[in-house]
PDB file of N, CA and C in Angstrom:
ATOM      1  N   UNK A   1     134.579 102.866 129.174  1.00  0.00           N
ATOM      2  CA  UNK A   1     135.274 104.116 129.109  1.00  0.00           C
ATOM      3  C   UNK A   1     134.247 105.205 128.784  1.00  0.00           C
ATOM      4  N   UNK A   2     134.004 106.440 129.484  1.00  0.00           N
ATOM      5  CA  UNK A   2     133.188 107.571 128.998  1.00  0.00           C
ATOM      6  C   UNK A   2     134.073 108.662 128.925  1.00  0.00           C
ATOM      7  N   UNK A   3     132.946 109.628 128.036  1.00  0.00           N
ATOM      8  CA  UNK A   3     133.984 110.795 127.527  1.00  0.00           C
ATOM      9  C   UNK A   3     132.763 111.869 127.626  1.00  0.00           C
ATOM     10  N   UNK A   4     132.793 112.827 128.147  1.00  0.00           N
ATOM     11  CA  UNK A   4     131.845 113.810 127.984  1.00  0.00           C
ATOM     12  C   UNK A   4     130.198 113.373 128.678  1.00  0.00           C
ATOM     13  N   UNK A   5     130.322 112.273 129.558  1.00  0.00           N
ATOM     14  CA  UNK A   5     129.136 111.815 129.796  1.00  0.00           C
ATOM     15  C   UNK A   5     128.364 111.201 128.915  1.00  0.00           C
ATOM     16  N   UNK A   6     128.831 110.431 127.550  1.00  0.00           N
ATOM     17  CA  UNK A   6     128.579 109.591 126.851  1.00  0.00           C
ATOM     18  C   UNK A   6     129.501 108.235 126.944  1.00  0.00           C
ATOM     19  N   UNK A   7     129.156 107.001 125.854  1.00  0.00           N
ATOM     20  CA  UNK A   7     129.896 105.997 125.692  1.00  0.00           C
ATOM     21  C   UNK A   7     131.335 106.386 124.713  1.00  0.00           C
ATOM     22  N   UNK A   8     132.148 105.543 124.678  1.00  0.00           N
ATOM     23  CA  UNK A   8     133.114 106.190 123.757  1.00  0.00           C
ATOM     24  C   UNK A   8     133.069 105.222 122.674  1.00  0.00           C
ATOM     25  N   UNK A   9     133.361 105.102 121.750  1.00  0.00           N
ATOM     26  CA  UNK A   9     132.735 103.710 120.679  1.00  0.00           C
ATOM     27  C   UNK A   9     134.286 103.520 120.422  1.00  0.00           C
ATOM     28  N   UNK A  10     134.851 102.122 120.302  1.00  0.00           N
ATOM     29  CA  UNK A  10     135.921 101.470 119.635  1.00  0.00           C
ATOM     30  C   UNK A  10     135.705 101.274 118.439  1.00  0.00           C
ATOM     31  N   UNK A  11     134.884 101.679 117.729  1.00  0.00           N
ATOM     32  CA  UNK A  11     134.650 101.284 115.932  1.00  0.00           C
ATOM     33  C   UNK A  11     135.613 102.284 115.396  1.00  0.00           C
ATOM     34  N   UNK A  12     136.023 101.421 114.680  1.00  0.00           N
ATOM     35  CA  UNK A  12     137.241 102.739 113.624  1.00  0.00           C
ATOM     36  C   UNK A  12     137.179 103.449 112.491  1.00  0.00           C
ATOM     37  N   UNK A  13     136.910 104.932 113.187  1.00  0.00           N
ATOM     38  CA  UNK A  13     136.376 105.378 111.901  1.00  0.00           C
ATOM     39  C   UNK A  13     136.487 105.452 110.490  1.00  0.00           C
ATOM     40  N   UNK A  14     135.400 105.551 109.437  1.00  0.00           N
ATOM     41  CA  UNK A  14     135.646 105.720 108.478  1.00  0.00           C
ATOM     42  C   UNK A  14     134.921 106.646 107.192  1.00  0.00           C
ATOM     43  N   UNK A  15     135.803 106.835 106.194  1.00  0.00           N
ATOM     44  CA  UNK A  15     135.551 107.723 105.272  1.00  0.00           C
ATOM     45  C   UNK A  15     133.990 107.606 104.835  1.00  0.00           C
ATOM     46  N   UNK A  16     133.023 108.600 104.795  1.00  0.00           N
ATOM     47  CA  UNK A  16     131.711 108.554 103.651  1.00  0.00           C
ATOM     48  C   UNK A  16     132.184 108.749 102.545  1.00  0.00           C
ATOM     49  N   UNK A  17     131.467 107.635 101.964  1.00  0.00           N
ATOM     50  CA  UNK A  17     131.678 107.911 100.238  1.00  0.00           C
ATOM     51  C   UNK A  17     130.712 107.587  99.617  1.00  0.00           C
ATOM     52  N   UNK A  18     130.341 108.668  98.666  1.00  0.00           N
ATOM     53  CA  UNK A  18     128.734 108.964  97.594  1.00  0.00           C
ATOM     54  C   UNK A  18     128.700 107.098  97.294  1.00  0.00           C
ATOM     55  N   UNK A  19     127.439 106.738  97.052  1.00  0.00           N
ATOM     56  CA  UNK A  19     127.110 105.505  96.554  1.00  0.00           C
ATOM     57  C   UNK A  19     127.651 105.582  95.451  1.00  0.00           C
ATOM     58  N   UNK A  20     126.922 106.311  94.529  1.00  0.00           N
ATOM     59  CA  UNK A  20     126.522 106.475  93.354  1.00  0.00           C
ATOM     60  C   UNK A  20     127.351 107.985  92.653  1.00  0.00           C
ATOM     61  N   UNK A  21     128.476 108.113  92.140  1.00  0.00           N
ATOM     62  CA  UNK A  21     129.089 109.906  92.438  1.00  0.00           C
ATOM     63  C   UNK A  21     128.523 109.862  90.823  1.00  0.00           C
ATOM     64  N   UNK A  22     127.982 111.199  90.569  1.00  0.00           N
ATOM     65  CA  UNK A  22     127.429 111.807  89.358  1.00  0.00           C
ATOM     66  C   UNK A  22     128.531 111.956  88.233  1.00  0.00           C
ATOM     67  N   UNK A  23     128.266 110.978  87.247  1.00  0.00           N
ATOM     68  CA  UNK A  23     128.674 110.565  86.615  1.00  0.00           C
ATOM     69  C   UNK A  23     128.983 112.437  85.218  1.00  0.00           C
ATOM     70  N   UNK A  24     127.755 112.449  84.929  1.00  0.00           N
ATOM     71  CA  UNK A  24     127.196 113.637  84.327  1.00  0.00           C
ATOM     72  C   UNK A  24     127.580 115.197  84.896  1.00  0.00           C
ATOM     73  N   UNK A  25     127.373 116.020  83.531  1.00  0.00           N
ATOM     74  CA  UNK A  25     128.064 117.364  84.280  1.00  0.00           C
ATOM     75  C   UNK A  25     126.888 118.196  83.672  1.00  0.00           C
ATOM     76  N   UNK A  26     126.233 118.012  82.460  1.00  0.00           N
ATOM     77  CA  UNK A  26     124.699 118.753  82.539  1.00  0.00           C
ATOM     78  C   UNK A  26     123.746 117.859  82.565  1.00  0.00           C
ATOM     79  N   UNK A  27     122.718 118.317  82.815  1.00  0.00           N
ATOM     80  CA  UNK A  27     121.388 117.831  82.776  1.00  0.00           C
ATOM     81  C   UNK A  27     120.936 117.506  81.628  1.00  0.00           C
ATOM     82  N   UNK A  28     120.626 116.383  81.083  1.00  0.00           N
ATOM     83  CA  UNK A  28     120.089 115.870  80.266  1.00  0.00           C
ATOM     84  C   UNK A  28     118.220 116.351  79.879  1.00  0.00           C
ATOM     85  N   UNK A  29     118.191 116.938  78.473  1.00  0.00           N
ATOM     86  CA  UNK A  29     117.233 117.496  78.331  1.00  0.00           C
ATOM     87  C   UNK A  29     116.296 116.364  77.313  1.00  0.00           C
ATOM     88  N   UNK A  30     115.285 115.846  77.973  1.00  0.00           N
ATOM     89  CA  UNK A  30     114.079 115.123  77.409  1.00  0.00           C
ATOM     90  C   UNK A  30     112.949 115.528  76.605  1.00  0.00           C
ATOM     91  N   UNK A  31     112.133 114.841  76.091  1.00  0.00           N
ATOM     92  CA  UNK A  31     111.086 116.041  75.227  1.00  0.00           C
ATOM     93  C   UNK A  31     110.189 116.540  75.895  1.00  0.00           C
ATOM     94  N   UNK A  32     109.786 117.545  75.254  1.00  0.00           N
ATOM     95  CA  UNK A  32     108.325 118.450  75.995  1.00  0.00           C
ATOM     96  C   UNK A  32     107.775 118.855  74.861  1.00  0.00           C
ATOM     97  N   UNK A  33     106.359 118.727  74.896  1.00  0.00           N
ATOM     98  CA  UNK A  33     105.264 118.667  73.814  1.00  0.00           C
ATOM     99  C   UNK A  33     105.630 120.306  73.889  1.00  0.00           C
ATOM    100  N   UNK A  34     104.760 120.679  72.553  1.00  0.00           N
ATOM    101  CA  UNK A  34     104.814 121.915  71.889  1.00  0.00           C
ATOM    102  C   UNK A  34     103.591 122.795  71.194  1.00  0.00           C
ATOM    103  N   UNK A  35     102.932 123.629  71.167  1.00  0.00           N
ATOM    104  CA  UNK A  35     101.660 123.675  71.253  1.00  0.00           C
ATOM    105  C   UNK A  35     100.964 123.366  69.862  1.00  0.00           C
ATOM    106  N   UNK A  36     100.013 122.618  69.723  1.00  0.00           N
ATOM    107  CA  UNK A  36      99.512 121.832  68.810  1.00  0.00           C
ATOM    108  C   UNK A  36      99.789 120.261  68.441  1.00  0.00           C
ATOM    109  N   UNK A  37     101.230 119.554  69.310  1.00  0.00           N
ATOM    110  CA  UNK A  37     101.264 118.561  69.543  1.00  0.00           C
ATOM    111  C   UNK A  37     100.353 117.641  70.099  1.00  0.00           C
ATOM    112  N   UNK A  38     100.210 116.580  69.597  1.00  0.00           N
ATOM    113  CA  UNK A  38      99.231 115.407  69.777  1.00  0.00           C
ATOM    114  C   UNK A  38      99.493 114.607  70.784  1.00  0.00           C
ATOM    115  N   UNK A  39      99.006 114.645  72.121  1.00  0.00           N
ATOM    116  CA  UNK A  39      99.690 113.683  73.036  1.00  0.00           C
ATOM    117  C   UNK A  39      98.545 112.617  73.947  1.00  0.00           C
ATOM    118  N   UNK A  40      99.451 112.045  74.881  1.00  0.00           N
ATOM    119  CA  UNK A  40      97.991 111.303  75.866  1.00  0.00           C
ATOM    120  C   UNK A  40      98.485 111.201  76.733  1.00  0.00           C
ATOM    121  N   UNK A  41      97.272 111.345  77.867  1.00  0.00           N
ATOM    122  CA  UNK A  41      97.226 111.596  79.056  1.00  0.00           C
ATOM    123  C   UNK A  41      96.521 110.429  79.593  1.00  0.00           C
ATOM    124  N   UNK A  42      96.046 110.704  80.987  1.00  0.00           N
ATOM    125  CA  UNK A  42      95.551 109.535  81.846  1.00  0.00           C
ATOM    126  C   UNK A  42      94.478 110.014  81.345  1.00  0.00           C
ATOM    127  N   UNK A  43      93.899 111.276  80.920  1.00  0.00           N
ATOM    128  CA  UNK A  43      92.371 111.318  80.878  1.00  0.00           C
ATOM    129  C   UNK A  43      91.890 111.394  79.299  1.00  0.00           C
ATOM    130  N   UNK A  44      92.884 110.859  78.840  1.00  0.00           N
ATOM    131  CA  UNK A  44      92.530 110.178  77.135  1.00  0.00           C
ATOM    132  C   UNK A  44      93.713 111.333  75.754  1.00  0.00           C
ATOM    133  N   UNK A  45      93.693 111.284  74.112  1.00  0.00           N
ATOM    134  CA  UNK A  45      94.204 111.637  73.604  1.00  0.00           C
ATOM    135  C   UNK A  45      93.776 113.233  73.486  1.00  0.00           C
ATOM    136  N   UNK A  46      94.453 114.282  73.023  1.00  0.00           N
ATOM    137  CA  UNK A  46      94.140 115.795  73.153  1.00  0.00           C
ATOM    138  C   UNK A  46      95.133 116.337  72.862  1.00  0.00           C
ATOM    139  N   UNK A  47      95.122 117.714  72.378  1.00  0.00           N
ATOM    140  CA  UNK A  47      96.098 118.555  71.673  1.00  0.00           C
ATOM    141  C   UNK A  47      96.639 119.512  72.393  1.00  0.00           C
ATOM    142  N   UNK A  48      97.923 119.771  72.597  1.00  0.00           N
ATOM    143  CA  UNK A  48      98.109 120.770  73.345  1.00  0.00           C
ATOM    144  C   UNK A  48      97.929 122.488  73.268  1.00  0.00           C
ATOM    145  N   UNK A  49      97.398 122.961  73.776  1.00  0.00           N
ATOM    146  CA  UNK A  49      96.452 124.509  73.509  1.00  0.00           C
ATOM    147  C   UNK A  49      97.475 125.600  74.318  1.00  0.00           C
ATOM    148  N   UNK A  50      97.948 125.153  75.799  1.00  0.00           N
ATOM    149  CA  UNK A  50      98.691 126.465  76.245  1.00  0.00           C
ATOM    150  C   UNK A  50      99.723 125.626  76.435  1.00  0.00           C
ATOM    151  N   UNK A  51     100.835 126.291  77.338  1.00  0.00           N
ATOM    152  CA  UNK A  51     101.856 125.890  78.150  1.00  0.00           C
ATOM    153  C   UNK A  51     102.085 126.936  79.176  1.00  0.00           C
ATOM    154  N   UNK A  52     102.256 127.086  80.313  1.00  0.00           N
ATOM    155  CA  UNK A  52     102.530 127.444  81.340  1.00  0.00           C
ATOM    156  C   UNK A  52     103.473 127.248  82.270  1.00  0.00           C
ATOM    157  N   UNK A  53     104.769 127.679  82.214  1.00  0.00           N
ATOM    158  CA  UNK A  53     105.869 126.999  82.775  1.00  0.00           C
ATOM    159  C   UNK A  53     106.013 125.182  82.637  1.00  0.00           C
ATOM    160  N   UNK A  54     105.318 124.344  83.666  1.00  0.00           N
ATOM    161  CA  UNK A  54     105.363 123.479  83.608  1.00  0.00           C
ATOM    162  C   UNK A  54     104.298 122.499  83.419  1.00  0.00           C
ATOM    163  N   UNK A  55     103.241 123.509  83.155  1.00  0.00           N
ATOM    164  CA  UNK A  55     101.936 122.922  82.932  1.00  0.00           C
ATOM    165  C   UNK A  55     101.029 123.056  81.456  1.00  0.00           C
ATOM    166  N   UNK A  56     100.801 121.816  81.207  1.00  0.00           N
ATOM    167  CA  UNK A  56     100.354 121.893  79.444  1.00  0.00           C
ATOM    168  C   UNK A  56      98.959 121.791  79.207  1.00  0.00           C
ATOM    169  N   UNK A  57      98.274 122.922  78.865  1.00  0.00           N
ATOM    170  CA  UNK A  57      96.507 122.662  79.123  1.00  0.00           C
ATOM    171  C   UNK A  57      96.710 121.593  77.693  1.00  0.00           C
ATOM    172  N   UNK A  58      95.447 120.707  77.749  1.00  0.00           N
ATOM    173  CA  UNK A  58      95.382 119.474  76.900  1.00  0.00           C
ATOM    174  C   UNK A  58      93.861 119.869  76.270  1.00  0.00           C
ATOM    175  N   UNK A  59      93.445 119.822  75.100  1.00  0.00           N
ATOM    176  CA  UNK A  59      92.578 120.181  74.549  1.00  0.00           C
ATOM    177  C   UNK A  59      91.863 118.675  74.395  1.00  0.00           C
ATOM    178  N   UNK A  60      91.276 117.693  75.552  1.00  0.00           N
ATOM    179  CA  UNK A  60      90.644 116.282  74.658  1.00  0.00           C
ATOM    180  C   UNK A  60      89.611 116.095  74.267  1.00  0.00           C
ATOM    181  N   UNK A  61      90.044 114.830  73.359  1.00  0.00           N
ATOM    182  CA  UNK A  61      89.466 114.449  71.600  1.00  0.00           C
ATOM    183  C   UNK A  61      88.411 113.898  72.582  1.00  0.00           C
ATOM    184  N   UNK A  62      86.952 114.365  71.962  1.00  0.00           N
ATOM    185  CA  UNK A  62      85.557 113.658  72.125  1.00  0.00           C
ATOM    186  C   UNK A  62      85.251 114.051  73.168  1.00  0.00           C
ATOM    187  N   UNK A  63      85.642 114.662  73.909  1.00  0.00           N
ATOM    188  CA  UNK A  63      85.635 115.295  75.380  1.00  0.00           C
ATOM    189  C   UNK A  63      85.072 116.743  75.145  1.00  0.00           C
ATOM    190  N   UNK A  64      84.882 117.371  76.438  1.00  0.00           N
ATOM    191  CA  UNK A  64      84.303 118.785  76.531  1.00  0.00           C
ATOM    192  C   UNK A  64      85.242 119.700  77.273  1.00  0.00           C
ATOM    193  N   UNK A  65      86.017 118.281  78.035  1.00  0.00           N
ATOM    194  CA  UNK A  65      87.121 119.165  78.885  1.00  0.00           C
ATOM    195  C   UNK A  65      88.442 119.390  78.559  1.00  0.00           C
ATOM    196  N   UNK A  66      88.709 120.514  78.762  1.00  0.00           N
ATOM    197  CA  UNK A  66      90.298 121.115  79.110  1.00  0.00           C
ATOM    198  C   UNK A  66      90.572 120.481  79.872  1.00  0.00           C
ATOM    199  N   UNK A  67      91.837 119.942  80.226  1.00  0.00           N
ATOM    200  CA  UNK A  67      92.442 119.460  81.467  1.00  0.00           C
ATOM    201  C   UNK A  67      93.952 120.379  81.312  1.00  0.00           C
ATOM    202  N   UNK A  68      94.603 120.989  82.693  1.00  0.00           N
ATOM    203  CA  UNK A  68      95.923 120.962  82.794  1.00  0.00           C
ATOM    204  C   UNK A  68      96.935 119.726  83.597  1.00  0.00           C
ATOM    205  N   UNK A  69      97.708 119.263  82.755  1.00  0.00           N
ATOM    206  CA  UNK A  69      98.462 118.251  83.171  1.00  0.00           C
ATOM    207  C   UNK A  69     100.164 118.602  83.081  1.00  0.00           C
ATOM    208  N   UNK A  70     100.793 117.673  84.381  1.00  0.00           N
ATOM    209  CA  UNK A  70     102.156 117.951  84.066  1.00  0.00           C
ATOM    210  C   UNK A  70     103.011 117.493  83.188  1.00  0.00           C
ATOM    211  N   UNK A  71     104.453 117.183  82.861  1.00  0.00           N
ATOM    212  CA  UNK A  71     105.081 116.932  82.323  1.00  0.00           C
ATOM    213  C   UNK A  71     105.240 115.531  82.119  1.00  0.00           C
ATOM    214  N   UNK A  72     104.992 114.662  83.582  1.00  0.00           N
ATOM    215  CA  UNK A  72     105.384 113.605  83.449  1.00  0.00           C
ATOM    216  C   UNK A  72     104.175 112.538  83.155  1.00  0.00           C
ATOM    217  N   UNK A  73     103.180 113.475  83.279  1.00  0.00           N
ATOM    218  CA  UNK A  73     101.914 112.568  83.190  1.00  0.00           C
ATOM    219  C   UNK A  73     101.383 112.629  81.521  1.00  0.00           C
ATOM    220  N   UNK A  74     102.513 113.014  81.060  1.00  0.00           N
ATOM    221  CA  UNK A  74     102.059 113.452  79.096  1.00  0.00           C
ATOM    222  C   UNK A  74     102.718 112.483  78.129  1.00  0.00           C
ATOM    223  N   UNK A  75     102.329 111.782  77.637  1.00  0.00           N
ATOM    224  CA  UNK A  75     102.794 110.995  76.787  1.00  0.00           C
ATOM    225  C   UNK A  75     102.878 111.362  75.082  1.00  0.00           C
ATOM    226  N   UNK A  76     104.062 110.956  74.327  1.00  0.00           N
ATOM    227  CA  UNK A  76     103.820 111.589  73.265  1.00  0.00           C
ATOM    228  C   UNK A  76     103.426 110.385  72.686  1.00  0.00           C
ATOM    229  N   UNK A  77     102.862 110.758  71.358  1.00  0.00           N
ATOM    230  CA  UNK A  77     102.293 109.851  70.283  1.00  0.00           C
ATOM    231  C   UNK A  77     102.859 109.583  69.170  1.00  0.00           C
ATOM    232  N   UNK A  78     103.189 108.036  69.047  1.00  0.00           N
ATOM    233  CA  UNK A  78     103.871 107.848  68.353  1.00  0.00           C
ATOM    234  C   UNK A  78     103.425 108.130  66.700  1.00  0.00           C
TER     235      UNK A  78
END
């Protein structure tokens, strides 16, 4: 059977439905270092010196360098 110059499909349609429907109605807020907080990074332990929207310059220990790192790459210290 064609329709429009395509096939016509016998499958019977059906409803989409979310996998997963959002359970939550705000966003759940996690920590974010604060300036002078002690944290670690991939490129070792260091203090935090600025913040910049989403970016935390890292002051590291024994090091010479500043690094800016993001949010998710910052670990706090226990």
């Amino acid at each position: 059977m064609r329709s429009r110059g395509g096939l016509v499909s016998f499958r019977k349609q059906t409803k989409k439905v979310d996998a997963f429907p959002s359970s939550r109605t705000t966003p759940v807020q996690g920590w974010a270092p604060k300036l002078g907080d002690r944290v670690e990074t991939p490129n070792g332990v260091g203090t935090v010196l600025k913040i910049s929207g989403e970016l935390y310059l890292i002051d590291l220990d024994n090091q010479i360098a500043n690094v800016w790192e993001r949010l998710r790459s910052i670990k706090r210290l226990s």
